[in-house]
N, C-alpha and C. Protein backbone atom coordinates (compact mmCIF):
# COMPACT_ATOMS: atom_id res chain seq x y z
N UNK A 1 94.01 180.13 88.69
CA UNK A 1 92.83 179.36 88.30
C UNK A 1 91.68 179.70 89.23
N UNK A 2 90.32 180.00 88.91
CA UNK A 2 89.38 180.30 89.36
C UNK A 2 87.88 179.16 89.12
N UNK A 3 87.59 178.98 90.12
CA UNK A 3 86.94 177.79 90.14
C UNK A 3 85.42 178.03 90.92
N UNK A 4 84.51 177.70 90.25
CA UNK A 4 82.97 178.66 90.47
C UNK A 4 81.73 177.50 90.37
N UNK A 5 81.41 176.64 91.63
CA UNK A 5 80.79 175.24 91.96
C UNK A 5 79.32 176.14 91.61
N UNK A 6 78.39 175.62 91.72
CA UNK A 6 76.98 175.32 91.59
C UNK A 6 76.29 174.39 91.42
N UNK A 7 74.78 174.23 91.66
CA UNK A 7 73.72 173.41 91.16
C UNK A 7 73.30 172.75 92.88
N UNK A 8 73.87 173.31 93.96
CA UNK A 8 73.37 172.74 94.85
C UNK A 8 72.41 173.76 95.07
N UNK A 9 71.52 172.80 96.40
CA UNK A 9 69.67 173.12 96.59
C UNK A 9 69.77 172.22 97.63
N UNK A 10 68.43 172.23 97.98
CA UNK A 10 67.49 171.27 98.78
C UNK A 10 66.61 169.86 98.07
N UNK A 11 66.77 169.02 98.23
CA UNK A 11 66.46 167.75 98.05
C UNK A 11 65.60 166.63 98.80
N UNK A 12 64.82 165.66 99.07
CA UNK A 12 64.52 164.56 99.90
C UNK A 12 64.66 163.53 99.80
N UNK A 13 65.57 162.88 100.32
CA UNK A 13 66.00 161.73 100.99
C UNK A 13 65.69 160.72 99.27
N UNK A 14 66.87 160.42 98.53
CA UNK A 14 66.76 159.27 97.57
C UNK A 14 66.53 160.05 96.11
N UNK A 15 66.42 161.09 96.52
CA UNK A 15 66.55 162.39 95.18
C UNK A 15 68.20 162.47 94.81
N UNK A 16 68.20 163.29 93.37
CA UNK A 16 69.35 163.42 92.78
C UNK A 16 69.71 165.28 92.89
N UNK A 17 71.27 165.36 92.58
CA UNK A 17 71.82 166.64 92.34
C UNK A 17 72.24 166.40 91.38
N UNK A 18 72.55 167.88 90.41
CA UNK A 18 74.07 167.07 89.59
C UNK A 18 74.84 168.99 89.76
N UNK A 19 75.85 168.87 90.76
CA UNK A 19 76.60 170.05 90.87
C UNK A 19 77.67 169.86 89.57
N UNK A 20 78.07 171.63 89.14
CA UNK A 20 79.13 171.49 88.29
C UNK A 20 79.95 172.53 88.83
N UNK A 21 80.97 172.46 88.45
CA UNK A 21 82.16 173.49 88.58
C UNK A 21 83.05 173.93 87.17
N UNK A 22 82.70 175.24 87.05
CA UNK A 22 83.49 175.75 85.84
C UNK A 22 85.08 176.15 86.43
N UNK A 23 86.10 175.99 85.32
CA UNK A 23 87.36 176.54 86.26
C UNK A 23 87.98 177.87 84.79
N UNK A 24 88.80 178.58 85.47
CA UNK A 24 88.78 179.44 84.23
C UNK A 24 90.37 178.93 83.56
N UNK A 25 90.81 178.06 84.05
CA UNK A 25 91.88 177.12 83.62
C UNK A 25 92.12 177.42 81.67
N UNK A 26 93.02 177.53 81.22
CA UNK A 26 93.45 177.81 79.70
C UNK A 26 93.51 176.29 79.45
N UNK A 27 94.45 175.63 79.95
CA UNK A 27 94.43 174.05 80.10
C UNK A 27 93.96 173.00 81.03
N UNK A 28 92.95 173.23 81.24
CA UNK A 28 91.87 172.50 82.05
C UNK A 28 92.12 170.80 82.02
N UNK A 29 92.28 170.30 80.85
CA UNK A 29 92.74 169.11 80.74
C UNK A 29 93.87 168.33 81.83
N UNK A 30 94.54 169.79 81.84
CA UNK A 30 95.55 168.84 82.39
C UNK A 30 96.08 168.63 84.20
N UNK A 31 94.61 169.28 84.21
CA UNK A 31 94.31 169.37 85.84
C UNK A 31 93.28 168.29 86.55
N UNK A 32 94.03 168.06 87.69
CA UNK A 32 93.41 166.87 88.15
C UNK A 32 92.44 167.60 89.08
N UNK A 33 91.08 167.05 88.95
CA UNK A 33 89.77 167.73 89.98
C UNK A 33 88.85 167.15 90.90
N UNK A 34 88.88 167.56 91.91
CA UNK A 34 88.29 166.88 93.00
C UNK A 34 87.22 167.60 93.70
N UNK A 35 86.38 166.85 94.56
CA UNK A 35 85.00 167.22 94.98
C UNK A 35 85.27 167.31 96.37
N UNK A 36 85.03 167.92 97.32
CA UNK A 36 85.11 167.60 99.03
C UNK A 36 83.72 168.22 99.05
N UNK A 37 83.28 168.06 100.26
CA UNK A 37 82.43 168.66 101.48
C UNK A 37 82.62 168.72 102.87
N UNK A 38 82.03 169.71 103.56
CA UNK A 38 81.94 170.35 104.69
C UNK A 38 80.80 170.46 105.24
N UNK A 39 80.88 169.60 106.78
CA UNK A 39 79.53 170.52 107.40
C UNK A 39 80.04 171.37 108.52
N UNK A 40 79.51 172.36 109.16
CA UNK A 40 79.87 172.94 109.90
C UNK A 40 80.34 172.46 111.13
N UNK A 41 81.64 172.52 111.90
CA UNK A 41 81.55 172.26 112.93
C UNK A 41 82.65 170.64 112.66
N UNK A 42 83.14 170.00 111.16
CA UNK A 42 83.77 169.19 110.88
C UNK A 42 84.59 169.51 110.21
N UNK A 43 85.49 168.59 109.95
CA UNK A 43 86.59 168.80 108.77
C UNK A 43 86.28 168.57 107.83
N UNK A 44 86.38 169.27 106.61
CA UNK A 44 86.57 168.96 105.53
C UNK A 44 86.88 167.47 104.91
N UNK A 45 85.94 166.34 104.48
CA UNK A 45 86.18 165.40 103.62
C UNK A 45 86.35 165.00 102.05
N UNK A 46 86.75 164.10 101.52
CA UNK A 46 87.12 163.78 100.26
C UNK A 46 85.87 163.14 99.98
N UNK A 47 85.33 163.60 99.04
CA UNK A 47 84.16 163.36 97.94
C UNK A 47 84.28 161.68 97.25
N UNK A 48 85.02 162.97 95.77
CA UNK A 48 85.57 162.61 94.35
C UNK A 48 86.47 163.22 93.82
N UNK A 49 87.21 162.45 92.83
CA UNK A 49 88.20 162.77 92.15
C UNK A 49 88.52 161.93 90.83
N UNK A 50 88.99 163.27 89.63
CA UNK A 50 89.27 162.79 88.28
C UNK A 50 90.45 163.00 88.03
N UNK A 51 91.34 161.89 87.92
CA UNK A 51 92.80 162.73 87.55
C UNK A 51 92.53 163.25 85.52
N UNK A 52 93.36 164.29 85.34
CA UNK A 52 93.63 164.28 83.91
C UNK A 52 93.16 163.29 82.99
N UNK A 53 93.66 162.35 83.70
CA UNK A 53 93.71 161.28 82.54
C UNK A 53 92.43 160.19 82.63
N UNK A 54 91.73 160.95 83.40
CA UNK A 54 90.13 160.22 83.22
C UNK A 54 89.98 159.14 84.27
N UNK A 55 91.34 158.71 85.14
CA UNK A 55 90.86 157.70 86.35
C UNK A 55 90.16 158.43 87.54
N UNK A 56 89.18 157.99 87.65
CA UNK A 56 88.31 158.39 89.16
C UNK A 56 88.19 157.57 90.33
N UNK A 57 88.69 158.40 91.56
CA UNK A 57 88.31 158.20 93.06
C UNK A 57 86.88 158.29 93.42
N UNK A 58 86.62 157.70 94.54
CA UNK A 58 85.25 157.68 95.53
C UNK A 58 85.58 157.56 96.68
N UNK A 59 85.39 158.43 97.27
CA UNK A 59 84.95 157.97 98.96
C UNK A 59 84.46 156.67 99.15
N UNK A 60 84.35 156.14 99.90
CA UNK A 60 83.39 154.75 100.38
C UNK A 60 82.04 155.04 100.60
N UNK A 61 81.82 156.24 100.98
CA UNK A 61 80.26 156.22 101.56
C UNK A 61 79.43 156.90 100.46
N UNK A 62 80.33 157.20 99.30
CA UNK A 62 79.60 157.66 98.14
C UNK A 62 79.66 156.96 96.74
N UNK A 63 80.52 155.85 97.58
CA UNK A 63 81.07 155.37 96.02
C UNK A 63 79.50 154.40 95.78
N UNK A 64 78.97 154.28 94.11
CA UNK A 64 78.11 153.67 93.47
C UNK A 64 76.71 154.50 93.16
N UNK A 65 77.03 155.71 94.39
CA UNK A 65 76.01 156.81 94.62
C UNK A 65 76.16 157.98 93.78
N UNK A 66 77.30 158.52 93.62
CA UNK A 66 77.94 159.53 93.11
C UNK A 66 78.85 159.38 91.45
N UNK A 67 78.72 160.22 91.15
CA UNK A 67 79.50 159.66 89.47
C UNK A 67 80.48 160.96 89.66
N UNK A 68 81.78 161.10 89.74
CA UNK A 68 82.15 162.65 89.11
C UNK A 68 82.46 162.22 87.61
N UNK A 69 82.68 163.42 86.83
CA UNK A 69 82.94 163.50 85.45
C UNK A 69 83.46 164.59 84.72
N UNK A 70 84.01 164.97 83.57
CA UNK A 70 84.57 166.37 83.37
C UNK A 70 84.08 166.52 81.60
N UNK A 71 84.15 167.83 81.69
CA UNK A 71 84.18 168.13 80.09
C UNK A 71 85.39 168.95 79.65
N UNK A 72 86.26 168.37 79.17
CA UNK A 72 87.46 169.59 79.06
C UNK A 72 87.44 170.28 77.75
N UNK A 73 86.05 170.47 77.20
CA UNK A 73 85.94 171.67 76.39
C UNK A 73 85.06 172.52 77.11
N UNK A 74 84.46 171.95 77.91
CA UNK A 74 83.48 173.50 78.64
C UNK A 74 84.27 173.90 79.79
N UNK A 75 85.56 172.94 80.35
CA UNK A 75 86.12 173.17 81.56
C UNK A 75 85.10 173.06 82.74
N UNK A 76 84.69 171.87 82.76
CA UNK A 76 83.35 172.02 83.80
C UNK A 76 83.95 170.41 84.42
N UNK A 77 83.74 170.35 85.84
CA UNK A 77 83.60 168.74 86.23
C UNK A 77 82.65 168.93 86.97
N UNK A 78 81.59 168.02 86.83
CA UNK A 78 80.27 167.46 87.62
C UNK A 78 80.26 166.44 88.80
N UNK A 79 79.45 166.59 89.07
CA UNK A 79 79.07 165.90 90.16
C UNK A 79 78.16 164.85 90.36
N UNK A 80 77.14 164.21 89.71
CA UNK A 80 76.17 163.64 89.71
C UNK A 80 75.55 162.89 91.21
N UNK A 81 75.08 163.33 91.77
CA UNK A 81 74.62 162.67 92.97
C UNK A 81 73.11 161.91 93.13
N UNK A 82 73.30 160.52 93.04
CA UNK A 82 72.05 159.99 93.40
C UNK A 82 71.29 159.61 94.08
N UNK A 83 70.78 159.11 94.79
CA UNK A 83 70.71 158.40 96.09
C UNK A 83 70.64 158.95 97.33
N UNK A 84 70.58 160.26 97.59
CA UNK A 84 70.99 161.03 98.30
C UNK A 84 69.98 160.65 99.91
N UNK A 85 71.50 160.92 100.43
CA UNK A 85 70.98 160.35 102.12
C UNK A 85 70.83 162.15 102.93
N UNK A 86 70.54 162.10 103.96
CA UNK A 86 70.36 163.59 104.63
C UNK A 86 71.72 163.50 105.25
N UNK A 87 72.70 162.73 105.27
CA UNK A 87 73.90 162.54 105.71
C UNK A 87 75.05 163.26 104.90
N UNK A 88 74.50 163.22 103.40
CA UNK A 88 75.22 164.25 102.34
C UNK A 88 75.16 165.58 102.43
N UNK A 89 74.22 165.89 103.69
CA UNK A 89 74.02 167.15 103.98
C UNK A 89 75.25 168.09 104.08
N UNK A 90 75.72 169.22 103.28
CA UNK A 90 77.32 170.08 103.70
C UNK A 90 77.66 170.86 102.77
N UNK A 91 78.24 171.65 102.31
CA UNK A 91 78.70 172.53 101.66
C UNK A 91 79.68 171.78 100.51
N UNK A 92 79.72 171.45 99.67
CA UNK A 92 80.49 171.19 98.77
C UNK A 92 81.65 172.25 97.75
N UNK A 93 82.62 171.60 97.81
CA UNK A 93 83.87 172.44 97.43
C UNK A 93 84.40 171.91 96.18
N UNK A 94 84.68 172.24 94.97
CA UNK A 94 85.56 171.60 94.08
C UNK A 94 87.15 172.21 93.92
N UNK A 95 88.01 171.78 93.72
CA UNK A 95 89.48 171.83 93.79
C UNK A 95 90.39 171.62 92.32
N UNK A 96 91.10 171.96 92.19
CA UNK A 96 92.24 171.49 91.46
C UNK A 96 93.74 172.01 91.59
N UNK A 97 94.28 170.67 90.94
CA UNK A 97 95.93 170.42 91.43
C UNK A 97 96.84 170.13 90.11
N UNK A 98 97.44 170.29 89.90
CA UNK A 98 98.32 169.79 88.64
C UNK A 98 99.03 168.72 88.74
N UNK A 99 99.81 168.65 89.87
CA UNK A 99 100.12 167.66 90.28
C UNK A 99 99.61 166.03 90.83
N UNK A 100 99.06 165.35 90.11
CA UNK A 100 98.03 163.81 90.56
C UNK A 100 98.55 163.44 91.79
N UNK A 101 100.17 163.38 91.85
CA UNK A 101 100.73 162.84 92.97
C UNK A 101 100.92 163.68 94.28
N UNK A 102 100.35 164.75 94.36
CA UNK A 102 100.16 165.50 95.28
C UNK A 102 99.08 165.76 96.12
N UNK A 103 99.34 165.63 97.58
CA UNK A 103 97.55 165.25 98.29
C UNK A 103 97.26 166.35 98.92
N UNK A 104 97.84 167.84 98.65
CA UNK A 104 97.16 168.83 98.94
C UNK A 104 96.27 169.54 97.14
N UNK A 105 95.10 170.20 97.38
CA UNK A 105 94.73 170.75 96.37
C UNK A 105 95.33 172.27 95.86
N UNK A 106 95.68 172.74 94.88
CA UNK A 106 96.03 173.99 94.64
C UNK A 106 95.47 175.27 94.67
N UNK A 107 93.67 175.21 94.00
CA UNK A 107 93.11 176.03 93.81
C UNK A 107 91.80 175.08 94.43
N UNK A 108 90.74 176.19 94.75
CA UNK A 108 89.91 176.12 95.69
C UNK A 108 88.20 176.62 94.92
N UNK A 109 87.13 176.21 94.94
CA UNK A 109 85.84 177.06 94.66
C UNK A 109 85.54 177.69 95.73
N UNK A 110 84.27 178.02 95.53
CA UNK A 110 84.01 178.91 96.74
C UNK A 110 82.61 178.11 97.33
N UNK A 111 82.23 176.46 96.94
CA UNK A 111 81.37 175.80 97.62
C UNK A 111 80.02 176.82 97.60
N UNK A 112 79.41 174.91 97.32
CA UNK A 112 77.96 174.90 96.80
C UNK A 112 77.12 174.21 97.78
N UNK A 113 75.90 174.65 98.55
CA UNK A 113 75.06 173.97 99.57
C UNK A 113 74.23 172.66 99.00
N UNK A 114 74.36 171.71 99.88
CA UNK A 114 73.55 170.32 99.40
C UNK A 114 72.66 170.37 100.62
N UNK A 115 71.46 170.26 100.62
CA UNK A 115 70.41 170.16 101.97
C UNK A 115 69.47 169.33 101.81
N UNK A 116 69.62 167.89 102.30
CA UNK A 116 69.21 166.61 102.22
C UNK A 116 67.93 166.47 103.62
N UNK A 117 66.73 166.38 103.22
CA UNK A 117 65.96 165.81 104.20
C UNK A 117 65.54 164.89 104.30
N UNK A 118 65.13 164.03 105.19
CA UNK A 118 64.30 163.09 105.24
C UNK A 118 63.25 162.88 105.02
């Protein structure tokens, strides 16, 4: 599975993104997909997440801010980001796993830049 993020940019402070990720998945449906980011110099954190079956995760510091969502005829899951703080500042990664009950991801994008100013 091959997984190809975009739509990040530069933004100011209370502006929106909306990143997507295409995956080249045959059965896309039945993959559960998740959002992280990275800033340099940190670990890798948990975003968002859609299992298969349409239930979605949030972080705390994004949850009400952020929408993820999927289309499993274009094989795309989004990102919608609103509200945006300069704290969202990081490289964003999208993932998928087949497994829901599994807390490592399988397949990997190759991350999309978010650059939040004040």
């Amino acid at each position: 599975v091959q997984l190809q993020a975009f739509g990040g940019g530069s933004v100011q402070a209370g502006g929106s993104l909306r990143l997507s990720c295409v995956a080249s998945a045959r059965t896309f449906s039945s993959y559960n997909m998740g959002w992280f980011r990275q800033v340099p110099g940190k670990e890798r954190e948990f975003v968002a997440a859609i299992q298969s079956s349409g239930l979605r995760y949030y972080a705390s510091s994004v949850k009400g801010r952020f929408t993820i969502s999927r289309d499993n005829v274009k094989n795309t899951v989004y990102l919608q980001m609103n509200s945006l703080k300069p704290e969202d500042t990081a490289v964003y990664y999208c993932a998928a796993k087949r497994n829901s009950y599994a807390n490592d991801y399988d397949y990997w994008g190759q991350g999309t830049e978010v650059t939040v100013s004040s």
